[in-house]
N, C-alpha and C. Protein backbone atom coordinates (compact mmCIF):
# COMPACT_ATOMS: atom_id res chain seq x y z
N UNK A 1 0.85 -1.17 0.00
CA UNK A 1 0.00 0.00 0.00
C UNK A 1 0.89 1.23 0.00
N UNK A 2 0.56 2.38 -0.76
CA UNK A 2 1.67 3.53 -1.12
C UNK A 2 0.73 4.54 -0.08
N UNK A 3 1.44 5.62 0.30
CA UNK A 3 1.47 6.71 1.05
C UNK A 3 0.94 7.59 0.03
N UNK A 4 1.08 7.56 -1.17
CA UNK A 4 0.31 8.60 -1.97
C UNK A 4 -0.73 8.28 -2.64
N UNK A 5 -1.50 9.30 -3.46
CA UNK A 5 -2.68 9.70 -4.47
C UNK A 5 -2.22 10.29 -5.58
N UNK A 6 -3.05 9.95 -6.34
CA UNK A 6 -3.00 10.66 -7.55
C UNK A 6 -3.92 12.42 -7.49
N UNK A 7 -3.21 13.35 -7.35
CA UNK A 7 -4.00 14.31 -7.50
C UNK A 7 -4.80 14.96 -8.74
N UNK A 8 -5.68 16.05 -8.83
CA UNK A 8 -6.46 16.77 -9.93
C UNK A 8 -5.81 16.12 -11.00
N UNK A 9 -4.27 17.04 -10.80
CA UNK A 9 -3.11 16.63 -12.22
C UNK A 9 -2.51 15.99 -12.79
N UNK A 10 -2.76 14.90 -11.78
CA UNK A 10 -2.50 13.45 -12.47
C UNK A 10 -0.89 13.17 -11.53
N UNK A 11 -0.35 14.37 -10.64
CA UNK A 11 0.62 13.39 -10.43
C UNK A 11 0.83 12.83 -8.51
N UNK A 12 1.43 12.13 -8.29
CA UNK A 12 1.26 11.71 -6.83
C UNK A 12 1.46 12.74 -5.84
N UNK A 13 0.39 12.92 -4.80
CA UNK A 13 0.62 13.43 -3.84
C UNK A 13 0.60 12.65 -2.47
N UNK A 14 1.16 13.04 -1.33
CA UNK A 14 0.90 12.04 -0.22
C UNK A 14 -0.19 12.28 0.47
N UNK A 15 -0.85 11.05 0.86
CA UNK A 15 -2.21 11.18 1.29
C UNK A 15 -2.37 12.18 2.78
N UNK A 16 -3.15 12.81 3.03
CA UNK A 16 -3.34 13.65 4.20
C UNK A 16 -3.71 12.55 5.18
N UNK A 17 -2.97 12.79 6.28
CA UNK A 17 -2.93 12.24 7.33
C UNK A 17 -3.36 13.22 8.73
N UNK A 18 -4.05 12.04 9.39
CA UNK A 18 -4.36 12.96 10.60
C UNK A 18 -5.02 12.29 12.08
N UNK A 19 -4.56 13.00 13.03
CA UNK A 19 -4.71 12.39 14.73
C UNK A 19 -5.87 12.73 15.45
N UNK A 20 -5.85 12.37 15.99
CA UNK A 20 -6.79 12.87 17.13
C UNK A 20 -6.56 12.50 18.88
N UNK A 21 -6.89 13.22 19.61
CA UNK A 21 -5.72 13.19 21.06
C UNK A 21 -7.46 13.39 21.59
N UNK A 22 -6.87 13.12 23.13
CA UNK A 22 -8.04 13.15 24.15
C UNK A 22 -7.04 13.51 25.45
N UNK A 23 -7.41 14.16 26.16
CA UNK A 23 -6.76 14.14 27.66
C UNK A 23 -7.65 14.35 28.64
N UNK A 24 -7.84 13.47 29.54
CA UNK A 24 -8.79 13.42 30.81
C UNK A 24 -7.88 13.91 31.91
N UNK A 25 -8.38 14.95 32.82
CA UNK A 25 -7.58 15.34 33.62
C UNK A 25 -7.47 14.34 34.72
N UNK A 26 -6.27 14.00 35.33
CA UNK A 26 -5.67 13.15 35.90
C UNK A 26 -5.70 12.20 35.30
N UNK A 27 -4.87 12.11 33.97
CA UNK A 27 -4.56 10.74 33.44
C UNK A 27 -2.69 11.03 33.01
N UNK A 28 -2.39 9.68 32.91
CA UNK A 28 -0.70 10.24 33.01
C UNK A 28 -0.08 10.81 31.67
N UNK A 29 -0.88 11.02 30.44
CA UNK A 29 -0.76 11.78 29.16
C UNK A 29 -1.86 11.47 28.38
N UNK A 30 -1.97 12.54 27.34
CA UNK A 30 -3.07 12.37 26.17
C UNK A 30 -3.06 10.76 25.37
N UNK A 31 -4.37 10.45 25.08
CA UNK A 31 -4.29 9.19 24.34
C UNK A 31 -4.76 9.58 22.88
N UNK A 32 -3.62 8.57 22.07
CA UNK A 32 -5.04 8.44 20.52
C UNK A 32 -5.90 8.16 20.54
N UNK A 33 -6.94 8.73 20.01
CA UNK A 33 -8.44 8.11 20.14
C UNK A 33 -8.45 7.99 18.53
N UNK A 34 -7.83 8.61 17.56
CA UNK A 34 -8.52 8.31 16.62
C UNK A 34 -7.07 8.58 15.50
N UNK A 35 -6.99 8.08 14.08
CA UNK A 35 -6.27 8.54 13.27
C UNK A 35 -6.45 7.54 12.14
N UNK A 36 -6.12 8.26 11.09
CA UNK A 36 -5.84 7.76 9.70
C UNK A 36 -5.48 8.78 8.64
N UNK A 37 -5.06 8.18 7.50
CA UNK A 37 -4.76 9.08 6.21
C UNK A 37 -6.48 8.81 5.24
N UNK A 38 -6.19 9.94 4.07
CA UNK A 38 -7.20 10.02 2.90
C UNK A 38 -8.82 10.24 3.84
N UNK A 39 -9.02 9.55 2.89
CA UNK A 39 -10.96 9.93 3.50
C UNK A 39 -10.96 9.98 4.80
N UNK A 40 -10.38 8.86 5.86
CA UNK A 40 -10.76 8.49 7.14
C UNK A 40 -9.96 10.03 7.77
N UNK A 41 -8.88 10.19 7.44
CA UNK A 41 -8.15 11.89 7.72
C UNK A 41 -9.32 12.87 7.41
N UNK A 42 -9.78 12.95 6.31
CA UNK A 42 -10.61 13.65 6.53
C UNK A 42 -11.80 14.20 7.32
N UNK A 43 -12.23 12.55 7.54
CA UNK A 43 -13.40 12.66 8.19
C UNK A 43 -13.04 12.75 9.60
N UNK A 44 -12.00 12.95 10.02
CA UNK A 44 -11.62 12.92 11.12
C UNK A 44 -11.42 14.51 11.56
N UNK A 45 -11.13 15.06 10.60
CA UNK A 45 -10.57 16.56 10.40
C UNK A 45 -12.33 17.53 10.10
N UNK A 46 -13.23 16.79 9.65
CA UNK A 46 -14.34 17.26 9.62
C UNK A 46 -15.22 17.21 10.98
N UNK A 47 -15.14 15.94 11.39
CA UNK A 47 -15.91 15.83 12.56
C UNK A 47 -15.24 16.90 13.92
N UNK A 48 -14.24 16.73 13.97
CA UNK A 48 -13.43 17.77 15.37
C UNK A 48 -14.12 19.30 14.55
N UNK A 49 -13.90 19.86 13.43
CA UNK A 49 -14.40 20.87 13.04
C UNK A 49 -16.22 21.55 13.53
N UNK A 50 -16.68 20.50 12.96
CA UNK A 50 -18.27 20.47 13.06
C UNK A 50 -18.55 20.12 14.82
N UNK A 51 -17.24 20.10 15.62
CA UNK A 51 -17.26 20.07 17.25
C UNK A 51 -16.84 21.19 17.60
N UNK A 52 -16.10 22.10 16.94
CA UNK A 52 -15.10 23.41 17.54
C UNK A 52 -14.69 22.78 17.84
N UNK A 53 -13.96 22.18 17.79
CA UNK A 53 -12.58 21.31 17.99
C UNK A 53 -11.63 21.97 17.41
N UNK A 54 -10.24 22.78 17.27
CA UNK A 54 -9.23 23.32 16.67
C UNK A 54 -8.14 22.27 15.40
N UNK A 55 -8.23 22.48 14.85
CA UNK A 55 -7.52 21.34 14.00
C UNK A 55 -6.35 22.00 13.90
N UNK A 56 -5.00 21.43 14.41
CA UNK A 56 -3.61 22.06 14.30
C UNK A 56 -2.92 21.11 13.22
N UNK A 57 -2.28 22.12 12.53
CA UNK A 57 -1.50 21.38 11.12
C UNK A 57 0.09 21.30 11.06
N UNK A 58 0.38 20.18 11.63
CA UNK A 58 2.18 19.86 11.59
C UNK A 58 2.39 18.46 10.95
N UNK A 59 3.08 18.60 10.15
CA UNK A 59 3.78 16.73 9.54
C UNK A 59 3.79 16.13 9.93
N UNK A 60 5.19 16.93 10.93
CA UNK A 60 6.16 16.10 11.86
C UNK A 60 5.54 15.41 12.90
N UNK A 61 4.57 16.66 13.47
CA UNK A 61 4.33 16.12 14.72
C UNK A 61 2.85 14.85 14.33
N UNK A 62 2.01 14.94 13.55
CA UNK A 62 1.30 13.88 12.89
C UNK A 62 1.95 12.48 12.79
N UNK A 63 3.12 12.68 12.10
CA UNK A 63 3.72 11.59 11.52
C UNK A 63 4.26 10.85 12.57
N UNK A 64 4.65 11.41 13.78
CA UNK A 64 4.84 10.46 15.22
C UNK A 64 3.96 10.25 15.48
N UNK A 65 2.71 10.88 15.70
CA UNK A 65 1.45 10.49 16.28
C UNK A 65 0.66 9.07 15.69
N UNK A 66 1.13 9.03 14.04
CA UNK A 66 0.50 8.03 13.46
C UNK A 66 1.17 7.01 13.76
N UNK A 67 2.18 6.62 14.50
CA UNK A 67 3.10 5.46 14.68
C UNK A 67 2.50 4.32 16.01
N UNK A 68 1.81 5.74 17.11
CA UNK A 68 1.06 5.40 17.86
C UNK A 68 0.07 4.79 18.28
N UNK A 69 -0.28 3.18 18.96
CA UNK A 69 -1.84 2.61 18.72
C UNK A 69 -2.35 3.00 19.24
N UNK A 70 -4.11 3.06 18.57
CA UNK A 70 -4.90 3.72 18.89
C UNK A 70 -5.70 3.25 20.14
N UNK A 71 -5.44 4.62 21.41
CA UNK A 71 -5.81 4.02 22.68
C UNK A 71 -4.90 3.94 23.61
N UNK A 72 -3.57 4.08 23.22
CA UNK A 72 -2.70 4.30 23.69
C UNK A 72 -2.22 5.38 24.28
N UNK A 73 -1.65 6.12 25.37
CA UNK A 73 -0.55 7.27 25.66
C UNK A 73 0.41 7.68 24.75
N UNK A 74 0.47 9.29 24.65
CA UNK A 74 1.42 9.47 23.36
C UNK A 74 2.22 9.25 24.33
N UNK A 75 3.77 8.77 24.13
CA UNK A 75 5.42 8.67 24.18
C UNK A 75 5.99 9.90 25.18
N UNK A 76 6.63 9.77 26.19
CA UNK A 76 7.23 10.96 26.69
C UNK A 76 8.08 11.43 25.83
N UNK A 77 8.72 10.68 24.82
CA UNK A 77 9.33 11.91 24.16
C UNK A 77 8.47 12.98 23.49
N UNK A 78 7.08 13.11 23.25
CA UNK A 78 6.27 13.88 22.84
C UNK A 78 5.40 14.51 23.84
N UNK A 79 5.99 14.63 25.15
CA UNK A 79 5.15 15.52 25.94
C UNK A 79 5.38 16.59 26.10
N UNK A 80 6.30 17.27 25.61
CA UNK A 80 6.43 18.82 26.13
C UNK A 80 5.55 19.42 24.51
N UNK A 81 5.82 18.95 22.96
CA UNK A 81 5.35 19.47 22.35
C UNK A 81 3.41 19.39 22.44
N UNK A 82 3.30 18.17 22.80
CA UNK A 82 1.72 18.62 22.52
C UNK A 82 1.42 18.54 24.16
N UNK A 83 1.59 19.29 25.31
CA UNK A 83 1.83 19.74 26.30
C UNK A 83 1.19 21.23 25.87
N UNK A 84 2.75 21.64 25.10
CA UNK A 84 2.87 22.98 24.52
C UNK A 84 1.12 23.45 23.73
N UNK A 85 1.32 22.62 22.77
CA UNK A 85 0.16 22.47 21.80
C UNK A 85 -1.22 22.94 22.49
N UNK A 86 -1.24 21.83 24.03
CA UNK A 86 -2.55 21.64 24.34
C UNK A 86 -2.77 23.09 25.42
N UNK A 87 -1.53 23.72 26.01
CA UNK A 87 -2.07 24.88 26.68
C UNK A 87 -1.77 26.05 25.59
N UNK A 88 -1.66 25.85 24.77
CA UNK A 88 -1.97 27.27 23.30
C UNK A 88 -3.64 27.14 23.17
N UNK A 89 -4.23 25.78 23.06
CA UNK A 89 -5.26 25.53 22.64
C UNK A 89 -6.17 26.11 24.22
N UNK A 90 -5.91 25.63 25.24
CA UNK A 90 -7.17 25.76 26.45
C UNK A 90 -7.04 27.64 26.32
N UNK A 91 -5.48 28.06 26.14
CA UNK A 91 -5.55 29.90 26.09
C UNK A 91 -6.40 30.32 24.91
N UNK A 92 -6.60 29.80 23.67
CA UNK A 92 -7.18 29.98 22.63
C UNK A 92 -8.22 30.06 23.31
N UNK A 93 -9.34 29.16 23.67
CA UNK A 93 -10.47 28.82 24.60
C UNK A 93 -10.94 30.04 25.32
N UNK A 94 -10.10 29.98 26.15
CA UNK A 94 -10.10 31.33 26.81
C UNK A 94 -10.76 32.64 26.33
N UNK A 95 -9.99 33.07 25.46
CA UNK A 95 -9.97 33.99 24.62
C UNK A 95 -10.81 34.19 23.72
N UNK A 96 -11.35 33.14 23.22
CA UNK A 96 -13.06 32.71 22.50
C UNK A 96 -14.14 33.12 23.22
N UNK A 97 -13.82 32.58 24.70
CA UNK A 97 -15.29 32.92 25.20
C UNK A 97 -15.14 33.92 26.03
N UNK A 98 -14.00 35.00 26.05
CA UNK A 98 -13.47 36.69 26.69
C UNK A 98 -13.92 37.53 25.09
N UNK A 99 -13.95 37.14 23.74
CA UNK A 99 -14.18 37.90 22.94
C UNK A 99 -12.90 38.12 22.28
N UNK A 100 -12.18 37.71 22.66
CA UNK A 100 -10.73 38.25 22.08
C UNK A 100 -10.71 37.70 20.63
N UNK A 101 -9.35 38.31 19.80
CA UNK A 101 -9.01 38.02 18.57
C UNK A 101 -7.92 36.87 19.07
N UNK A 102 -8.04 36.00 18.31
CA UNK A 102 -7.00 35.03 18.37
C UNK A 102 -5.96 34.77 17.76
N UNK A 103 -4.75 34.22 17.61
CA UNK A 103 -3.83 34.01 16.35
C UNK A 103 -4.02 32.88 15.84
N UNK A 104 -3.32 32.84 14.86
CA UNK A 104 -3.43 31.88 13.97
C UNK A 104 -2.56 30.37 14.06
N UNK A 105 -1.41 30.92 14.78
CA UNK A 105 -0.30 29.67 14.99
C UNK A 105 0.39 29.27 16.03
N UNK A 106 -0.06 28.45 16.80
CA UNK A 106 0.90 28.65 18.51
C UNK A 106 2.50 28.47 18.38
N UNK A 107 3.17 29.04 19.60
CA UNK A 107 4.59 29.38 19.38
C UNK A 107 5.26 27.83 19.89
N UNK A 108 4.97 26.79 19.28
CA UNK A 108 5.23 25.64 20.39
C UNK A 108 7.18 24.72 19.95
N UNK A 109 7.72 24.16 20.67
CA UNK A 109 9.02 23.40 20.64
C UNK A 109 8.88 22.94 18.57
N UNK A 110 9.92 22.85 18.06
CA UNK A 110 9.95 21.94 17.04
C UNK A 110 9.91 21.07 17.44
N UNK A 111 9.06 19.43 16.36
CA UNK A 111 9.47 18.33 16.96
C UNK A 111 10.86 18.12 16.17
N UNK A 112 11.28 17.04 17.05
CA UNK A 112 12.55 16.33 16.87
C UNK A 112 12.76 15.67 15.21
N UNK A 113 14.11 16.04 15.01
CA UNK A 113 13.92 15.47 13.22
C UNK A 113 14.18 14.00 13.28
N UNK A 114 13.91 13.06 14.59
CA UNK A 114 14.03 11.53 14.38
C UNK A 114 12.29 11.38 13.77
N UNK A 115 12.24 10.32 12.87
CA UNK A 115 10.92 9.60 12.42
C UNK A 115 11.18 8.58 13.04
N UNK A 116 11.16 8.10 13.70
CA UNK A 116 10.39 7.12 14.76
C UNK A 116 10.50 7.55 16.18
N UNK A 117 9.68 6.97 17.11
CA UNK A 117 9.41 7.30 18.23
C UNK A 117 9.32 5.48 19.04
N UNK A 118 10.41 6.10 20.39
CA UNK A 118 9.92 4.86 20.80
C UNK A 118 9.12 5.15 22.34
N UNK A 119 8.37 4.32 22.47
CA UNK A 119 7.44 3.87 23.82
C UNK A 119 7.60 4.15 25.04
């Protein structure tokens, strides 16, 4: 099975991929609840939308996330970035229901340029 599509123009693009996180307070990190590439990415990226749910757009940090089973704790090596991620998002929140203008991109850690992640 290939990582890409054929786009409009006929030539390969890689399929959109995408996560979904949950964090219950007092639990020992966020879990996957949900992920896939193509349609199932999509519909994954539609449904959090049609929730106000914030949809944040990184590769990198996706592309570890997808390595992850679903149901699982993300990896301490990925806790400070979506840590980072997740208090940009509760201040966003904030700021939604104060009236404020919001930005567009939180200031959060790069992830790490290793592609794999271990446990």
């Amino acid at each position: 099975m290939s990582d890409t599509q054929k786009n409009n123009d006929g030539h390969n693009s890689p399929l959109q991929s995408a996560v979904a996180l949950a964090y219950q307070a007092g639990s020992s990190a966020p879990t996957v609840v949900a992920k896939g590439k193509g349609l199932v990415a999509q519909a994954i990226i539609d449904r959090a939308r049609e929730h106000g749910v914030y949809v944040h757009q990184s590769k990198e940090l996706v592309a570890l996330l997808m390595q992850v089973e679903l149901d699982k704790d993300i990896p301490p090596a990925l806790y400070r970035v979506v840590a980072e991620l997740l208090a940009w998002l509760y201040h966003i929140e904030k700021q939604q229901n104060a009236g404020e203008i919001i930005p567009f991109t939180p200031s959060i850690s790069p992830v790490s340029d290793n592609s794999k992640i271990t446990p």
